[in-house]
Protein backbone atom coordinates (compact mmCIF):
# COMPACT_ATOMS: atom_id res chain seq x y z
CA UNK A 1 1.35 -18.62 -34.11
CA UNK A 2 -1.64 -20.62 -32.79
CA UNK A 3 0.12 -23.40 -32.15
CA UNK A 4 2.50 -21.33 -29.75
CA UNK A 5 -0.21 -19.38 -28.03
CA UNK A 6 -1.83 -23.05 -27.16
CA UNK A 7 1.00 -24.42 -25.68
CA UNK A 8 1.86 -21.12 -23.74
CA UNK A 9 -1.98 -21.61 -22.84
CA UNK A 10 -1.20 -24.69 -21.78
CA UNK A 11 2.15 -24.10 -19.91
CA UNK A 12 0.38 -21.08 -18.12
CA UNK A 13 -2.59 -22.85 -17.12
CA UNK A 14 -1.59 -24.35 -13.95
CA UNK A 15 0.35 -21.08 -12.96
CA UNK A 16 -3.20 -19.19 -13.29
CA UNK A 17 -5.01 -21.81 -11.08
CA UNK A 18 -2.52 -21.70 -8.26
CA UNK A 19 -2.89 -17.82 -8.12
CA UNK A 20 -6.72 -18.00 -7.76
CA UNK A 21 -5.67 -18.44 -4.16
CA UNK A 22 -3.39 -16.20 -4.15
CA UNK A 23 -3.11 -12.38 -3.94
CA UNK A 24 -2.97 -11.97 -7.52
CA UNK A 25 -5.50 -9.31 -8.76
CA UNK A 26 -4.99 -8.81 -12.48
CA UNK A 27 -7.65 -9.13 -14.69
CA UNK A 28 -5.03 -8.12 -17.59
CA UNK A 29 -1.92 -11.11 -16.90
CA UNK A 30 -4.55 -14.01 -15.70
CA UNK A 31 -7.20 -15.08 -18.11
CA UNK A 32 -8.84 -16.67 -15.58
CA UNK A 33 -9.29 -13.76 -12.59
CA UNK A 34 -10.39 -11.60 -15.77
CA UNK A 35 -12.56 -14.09 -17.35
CA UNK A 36 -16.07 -12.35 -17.80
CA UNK A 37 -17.55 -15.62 -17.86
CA UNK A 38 -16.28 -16.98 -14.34
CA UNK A 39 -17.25 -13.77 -13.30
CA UNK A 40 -20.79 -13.90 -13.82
CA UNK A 41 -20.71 -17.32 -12.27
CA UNK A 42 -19.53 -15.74 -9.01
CA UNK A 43 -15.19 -15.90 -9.11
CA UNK A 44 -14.24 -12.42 -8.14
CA UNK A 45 -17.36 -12.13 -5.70
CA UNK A 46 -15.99 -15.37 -4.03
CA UNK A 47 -12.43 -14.11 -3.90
CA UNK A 48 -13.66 -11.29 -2.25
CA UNK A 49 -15.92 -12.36 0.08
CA UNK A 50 -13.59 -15.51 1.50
CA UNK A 51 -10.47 -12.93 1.65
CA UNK A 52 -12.55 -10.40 3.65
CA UNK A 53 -14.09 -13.25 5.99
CA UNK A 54 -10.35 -14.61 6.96
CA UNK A 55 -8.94 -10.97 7.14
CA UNK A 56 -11.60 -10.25 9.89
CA UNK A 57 -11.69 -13.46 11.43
CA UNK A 58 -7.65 -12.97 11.63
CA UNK A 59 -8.29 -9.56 12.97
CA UNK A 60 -10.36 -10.42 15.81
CA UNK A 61 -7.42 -12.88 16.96
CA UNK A 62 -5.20 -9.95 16.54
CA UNK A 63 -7.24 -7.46 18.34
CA UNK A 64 -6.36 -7.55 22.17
CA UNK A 65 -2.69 -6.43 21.50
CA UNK A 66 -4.35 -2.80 20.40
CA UNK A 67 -4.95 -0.43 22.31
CA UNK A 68 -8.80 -0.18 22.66
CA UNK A 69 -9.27 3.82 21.15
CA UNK A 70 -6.86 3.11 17.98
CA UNK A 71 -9.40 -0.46 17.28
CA UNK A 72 -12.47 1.66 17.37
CA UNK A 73 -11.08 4.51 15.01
CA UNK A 74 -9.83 1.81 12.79
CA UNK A 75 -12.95 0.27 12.28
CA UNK A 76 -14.69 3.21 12.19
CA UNK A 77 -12.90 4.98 9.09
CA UNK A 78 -10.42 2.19 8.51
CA UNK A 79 -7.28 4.06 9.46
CA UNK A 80 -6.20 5.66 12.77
CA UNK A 81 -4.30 8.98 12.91
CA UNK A 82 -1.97 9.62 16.12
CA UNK A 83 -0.38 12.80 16.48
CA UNK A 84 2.99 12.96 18.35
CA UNK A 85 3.50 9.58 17.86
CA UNK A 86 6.95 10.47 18.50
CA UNK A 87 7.79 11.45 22.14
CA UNK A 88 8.71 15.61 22.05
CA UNK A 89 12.35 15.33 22.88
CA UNK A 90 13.25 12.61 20.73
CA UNK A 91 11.16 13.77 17.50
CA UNK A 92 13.35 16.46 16.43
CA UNK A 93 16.70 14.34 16.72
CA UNK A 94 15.22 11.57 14.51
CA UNK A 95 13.98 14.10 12.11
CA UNK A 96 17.45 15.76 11.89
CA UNK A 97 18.79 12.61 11.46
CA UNK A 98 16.65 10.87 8.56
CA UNK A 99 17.19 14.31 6.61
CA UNK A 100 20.67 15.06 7.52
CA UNK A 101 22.56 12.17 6.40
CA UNK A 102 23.18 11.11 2.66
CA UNK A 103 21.82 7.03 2.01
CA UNK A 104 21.68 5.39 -0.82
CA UNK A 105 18.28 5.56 -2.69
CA UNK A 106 16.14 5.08 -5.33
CA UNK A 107 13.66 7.19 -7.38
CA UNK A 108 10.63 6.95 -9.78
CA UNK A 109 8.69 8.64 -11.70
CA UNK A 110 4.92 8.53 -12.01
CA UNK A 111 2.64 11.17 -13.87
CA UNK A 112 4.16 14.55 -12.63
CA UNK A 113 5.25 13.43 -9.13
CA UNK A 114 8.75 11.94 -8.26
CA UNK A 115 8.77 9.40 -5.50
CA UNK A 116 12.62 8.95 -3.56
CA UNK A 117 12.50 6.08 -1.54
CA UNK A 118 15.49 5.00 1.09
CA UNK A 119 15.19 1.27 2.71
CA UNK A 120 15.05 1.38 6.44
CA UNK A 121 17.88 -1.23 6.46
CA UNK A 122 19.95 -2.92 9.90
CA UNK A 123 23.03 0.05 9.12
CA UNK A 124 20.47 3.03 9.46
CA UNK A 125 18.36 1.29 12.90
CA UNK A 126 21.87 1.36 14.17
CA UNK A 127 22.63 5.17 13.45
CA UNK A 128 19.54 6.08 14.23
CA UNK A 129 18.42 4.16 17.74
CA UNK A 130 15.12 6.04 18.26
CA UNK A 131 13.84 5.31 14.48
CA UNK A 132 14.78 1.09 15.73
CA UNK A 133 13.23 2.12 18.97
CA UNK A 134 10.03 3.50 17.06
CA UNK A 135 9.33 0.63 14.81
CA UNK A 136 9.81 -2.16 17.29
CA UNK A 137 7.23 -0.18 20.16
CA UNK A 138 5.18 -3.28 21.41
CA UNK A 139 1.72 -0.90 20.32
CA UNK A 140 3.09 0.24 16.92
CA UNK A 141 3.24 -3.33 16.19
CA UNK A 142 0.57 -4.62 17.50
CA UNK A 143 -1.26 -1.78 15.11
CA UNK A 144 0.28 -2.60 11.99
CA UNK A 145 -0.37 -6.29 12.51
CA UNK A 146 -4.01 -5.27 13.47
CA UNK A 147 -4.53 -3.87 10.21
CA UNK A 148 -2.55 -5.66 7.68
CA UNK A 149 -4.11 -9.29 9.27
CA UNK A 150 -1.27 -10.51 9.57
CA UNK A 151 1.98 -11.01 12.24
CA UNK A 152 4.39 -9.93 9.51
CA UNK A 153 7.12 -6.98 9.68
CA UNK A 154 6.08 -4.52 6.96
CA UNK A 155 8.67 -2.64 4.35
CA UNK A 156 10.33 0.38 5.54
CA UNK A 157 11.32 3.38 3.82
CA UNK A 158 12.00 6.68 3.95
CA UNK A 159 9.89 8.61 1.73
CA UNK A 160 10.08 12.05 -0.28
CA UNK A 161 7.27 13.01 -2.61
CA UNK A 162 7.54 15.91 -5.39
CA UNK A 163 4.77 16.71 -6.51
CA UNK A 164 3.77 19.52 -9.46
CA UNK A 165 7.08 18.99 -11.40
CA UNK A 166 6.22 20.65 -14.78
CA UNK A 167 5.71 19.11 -17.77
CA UNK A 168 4.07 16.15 -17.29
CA UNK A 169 0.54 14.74 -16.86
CA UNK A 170 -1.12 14.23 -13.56
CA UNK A 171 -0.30 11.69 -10.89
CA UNK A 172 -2.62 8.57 -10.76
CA UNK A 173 -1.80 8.37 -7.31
CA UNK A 174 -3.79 11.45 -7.27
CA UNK A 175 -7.15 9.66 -8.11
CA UNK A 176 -8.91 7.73 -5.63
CA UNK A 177 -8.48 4.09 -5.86
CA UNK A 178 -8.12 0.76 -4.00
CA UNK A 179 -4.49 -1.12 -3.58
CA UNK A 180 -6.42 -4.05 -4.10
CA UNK A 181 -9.74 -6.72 -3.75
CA UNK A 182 -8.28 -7.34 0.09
CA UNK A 183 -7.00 -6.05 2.92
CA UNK A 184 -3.29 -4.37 3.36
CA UNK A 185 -1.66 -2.20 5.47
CA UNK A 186 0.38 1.02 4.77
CA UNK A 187 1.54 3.71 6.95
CA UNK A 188 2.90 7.11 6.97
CA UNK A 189 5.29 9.15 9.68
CA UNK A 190 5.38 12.70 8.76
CA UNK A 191 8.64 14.32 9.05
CA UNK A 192 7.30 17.99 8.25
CA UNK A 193 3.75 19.08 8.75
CA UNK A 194 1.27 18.62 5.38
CA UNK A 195 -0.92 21.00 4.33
CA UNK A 196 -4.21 20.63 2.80
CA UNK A 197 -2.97 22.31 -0.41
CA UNK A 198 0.19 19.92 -0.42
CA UNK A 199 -0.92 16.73 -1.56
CA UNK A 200 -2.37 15.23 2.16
CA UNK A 201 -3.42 11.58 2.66
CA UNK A 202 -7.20 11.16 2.11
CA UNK A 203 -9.47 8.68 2.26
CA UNK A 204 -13.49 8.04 2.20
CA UNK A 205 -13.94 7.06 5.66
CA UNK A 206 -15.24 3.41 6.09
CA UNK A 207 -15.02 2.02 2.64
CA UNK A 208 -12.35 -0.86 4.29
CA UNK A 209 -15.86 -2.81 4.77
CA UNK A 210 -17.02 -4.77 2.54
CA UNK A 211 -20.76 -4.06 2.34
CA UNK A 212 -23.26 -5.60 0.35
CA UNK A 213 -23.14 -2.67 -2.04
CA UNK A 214 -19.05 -2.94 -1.12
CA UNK A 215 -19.54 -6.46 -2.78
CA UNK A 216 -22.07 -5.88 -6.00
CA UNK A 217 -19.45 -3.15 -7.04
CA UNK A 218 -16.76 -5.04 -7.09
CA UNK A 219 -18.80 -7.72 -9.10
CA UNK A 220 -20.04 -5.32 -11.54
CA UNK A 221 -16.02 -4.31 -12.22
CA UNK A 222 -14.88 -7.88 -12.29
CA UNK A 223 -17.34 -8.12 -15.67
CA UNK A 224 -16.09 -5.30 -17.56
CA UNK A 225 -13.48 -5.53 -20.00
CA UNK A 226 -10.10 -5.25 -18.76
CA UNK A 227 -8.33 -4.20 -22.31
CA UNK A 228 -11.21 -1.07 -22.53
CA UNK A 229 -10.60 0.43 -19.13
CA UNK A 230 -7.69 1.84 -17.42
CA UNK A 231 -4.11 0.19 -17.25
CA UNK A 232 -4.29 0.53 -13.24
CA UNK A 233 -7.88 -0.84 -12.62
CA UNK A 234 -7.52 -3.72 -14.80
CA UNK A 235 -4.30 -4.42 -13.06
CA UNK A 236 -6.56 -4.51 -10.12
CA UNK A 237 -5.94 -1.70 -8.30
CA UNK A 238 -9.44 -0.02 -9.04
CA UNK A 239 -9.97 3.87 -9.84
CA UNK A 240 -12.99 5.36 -9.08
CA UNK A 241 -15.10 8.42 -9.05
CA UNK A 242 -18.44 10.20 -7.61
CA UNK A 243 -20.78 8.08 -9.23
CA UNK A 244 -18.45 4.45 -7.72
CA UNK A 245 -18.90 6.29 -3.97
CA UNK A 246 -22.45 6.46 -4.91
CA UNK A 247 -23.43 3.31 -6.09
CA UNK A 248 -21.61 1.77 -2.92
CA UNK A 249 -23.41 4.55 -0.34
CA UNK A 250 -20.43 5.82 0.54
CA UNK A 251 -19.35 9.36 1.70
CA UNK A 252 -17.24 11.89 -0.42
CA UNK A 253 -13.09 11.55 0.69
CA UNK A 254 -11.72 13.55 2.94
CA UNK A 255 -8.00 15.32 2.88
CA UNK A 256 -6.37 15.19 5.86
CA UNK A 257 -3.49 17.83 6.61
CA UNK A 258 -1.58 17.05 9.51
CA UNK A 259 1.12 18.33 11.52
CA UNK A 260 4.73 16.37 11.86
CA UNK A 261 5.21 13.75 13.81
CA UNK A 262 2.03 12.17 13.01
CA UNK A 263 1.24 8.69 11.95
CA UNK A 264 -1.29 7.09 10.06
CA UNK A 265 -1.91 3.69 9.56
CA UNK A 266 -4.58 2.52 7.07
CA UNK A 267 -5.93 -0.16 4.97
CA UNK A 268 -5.80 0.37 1.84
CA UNK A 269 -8.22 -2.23 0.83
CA UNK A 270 -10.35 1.36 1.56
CA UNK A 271 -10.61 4.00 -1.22
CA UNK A 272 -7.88 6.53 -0.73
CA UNK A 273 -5.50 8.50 -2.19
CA UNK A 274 -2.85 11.25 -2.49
CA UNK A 275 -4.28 14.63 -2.30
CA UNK A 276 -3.68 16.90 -5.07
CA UNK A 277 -0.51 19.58 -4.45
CA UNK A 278 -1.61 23.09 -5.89
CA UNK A 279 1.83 24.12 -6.07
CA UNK A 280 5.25 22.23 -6.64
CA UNK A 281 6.25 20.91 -3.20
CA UNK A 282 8.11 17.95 -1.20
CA UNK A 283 6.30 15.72 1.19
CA UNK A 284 8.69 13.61 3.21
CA UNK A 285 7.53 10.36 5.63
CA UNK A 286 8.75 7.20 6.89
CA UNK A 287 7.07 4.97 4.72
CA UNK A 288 5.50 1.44 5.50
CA UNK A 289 4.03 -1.44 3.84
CA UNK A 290 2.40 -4.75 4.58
CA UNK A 291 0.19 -6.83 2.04
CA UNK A 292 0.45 -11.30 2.53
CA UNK A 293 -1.77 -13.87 0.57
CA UNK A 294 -5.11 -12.91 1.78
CA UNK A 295 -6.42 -16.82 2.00
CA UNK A 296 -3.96 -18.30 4.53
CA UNK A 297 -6.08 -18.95 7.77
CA UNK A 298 -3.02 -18.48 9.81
CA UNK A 299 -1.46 -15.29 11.88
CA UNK A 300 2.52 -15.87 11.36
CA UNK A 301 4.70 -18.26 9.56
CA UNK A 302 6.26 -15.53 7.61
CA UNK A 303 9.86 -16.06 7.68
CA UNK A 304 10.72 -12.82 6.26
CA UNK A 305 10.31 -10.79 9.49
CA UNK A 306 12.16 -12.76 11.25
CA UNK A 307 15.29 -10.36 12.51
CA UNK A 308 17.86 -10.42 10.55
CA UNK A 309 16.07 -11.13 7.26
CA UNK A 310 13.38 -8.47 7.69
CA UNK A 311 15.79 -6.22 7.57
CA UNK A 312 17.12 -7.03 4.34
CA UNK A 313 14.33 -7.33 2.42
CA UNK A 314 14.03 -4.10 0.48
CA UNK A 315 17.74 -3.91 -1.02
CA UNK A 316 17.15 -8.14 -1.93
CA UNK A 317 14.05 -6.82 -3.97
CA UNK A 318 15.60 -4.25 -5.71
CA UNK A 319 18.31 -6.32 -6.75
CA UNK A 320 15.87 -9.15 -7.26
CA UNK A 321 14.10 -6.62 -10.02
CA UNK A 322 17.43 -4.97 -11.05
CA UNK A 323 18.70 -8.64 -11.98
CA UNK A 324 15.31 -9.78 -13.80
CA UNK A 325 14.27 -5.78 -15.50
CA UNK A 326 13.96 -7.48 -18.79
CA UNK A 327 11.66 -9.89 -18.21
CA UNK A 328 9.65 -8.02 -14.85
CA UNK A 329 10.11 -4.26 -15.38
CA UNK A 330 12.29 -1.88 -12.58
CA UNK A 331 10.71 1.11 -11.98
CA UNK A 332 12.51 2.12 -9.43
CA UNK A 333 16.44 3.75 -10.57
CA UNK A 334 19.48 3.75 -8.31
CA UNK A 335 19.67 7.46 -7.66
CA UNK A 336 23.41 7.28 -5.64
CA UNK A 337 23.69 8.41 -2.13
CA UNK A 338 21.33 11.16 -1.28
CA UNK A 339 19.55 12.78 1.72
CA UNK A 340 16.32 12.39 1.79
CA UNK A 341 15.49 15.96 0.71
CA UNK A 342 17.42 17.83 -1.73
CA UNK A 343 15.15 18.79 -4.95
């Protein structure tokens, strides 16, 4: 038994160096990123401080493309909010459209919400030529490259939330938390209007900068334990609570209801989360997603958005994880063809 753990230590051991400059975050499948030891020396503090110096440094290249009102709210609270992002006439249409028609999807379970998710593939920008129009808008772009750092197309999805299902414990999407130690970008169309009581995005305004007490925090976690905390923070997606917001002088979060047809786009670097529903209820978005290795000190090169293969990406993960669910897990179950909404 020793003998195999030191040759798996062995075997392993270049793997974990290689993904110190990487995007890998957990402190529970690399020894190394969770070593207490290299943390007191400085390892997590360095991560994060190099990975927040090249996503602003990338930003600032990125920054002329946006227009100048959505770059001030975004650095202000770290995610901008635009209502009728959609022009009048050709929001309903689109609406009717996504929810209408039967694709085929996937769904998962976590805590007592159900997540549905539908790739925005090439077949459905055909059917639907405002939703292509939408996502290729010269600004929308420019705003999701702003804030993920990056020139890359993000993951598209439609998106339908149930929350409150009986029977089961609470979401964990429901507790504040960071995606991870650097920047990423996710965003959220709503198709139907979401009320404060309904599980609305919300998020403590400004935590997207790392401040010094941004930076002692997240040296203080990297020390602790990653078997005696939760499975989710010491997978590196960090929960937190009053006392976190205090130690890093930050505000309280703030729910945000919002009418459809409004978009936010955030990074989630920034402490957010899914408000909590009072009652069971649907909450139905296009869904988007953006995160790249947060250490290359380059805008582009990603030859996954280019047209064509962006496209594609979604279906080639899930069959990527469908293929490999023994060894890498599949949370996410082929559901059939289904609308959008139909709980």
């Amino acid at each position: 038994m020793f003998l195999a753990r030191a040759l798996k230590t062995i075997a392993l051991s270049p793997v974990w160096i290689i993904q110190l400059g990487t995007g890998a975050k957990s402190f529970l499948d690399n020894p190394l990123i969770g070593s207490s030891r290299l943390n007191r020396m400085g390892l997590h503090r360095m991560r994060v401080k190099i990975a927040d110096g090249l996503a602003r440094w990338r930003r600032s290249r990125l920054a002329r493309n946006v227009p100048v009102s959505w770059r001030e709210e975004f650095e202000r609270n770290g995610f901008v909010v635009i209502e009728n992002a959609i022009a009048h006439d050709e929001f309903p249409s689109l609406r009717d459209a996504l929810l209408g028609a039967a694709w085929e999807a996937r769904e998962m379970r976590q805590g007592d919400a159900i997540t549905r998710r539908i790739a925005i593939d090439s077949a459905m920008l055909k059917a639907i030529p405002t939703l292509a129009r939408f996502l290729g808008r010269k600004d929308i772009k420019a705003l999701f490259h702003y804030v993920a750092t990056y020139r890359t197309t993000p993951l598209h999805y439609v998106q339908t939330i149930v929350s409150n299902c009986p029977g089961y414990e609470s979401d964990p999407q429901e507790t504040l938390h960071a995606d991870s130690f650097h920047a990423s970008m996710k965003s959220w169309l709503f198709l139907r209007p979401v009320a404060l009581d309904r599980g609305p995005f919300t998020y403590v305004r400004g935590s997207h900068r790392f401040t010094s007490e941004r930076i002692q925090w997240e040296h203080r976690r990297s020390l602790a334990d990653p078997k005696a905390i939760d499975r989710l923070s010491a997978r590196g997606s960090p929960r937190i609570g009053e006392a976190d917001l205090e130690q890093m002088n930050l505000r309280p979060a703030e729910a945000l209801p919002v009418p459809e047809n409004t978009l936010i786009v955030a990074d989630t670097v920034g402490f957010h989360a899914r408000g909590p529903a009072q009652q069971w209820g649907e909450r139905v978005e296009i869904w988007s997603y953006a995160r790249r290795n947060p250490f290359l000190p380059w805008l582009g090169g990603d030859l996954l958005s280019l047209p064509g293969i962006a496209e594609r990406r979604v279906g080639w993960l899930w069959a990527f994880r469908d293929r490999f669910e023994k060894h890498i897990g599949q949370p996410w179950k082929e559901c059939g063809s289904r609308p959008p909404v139909d709980f």
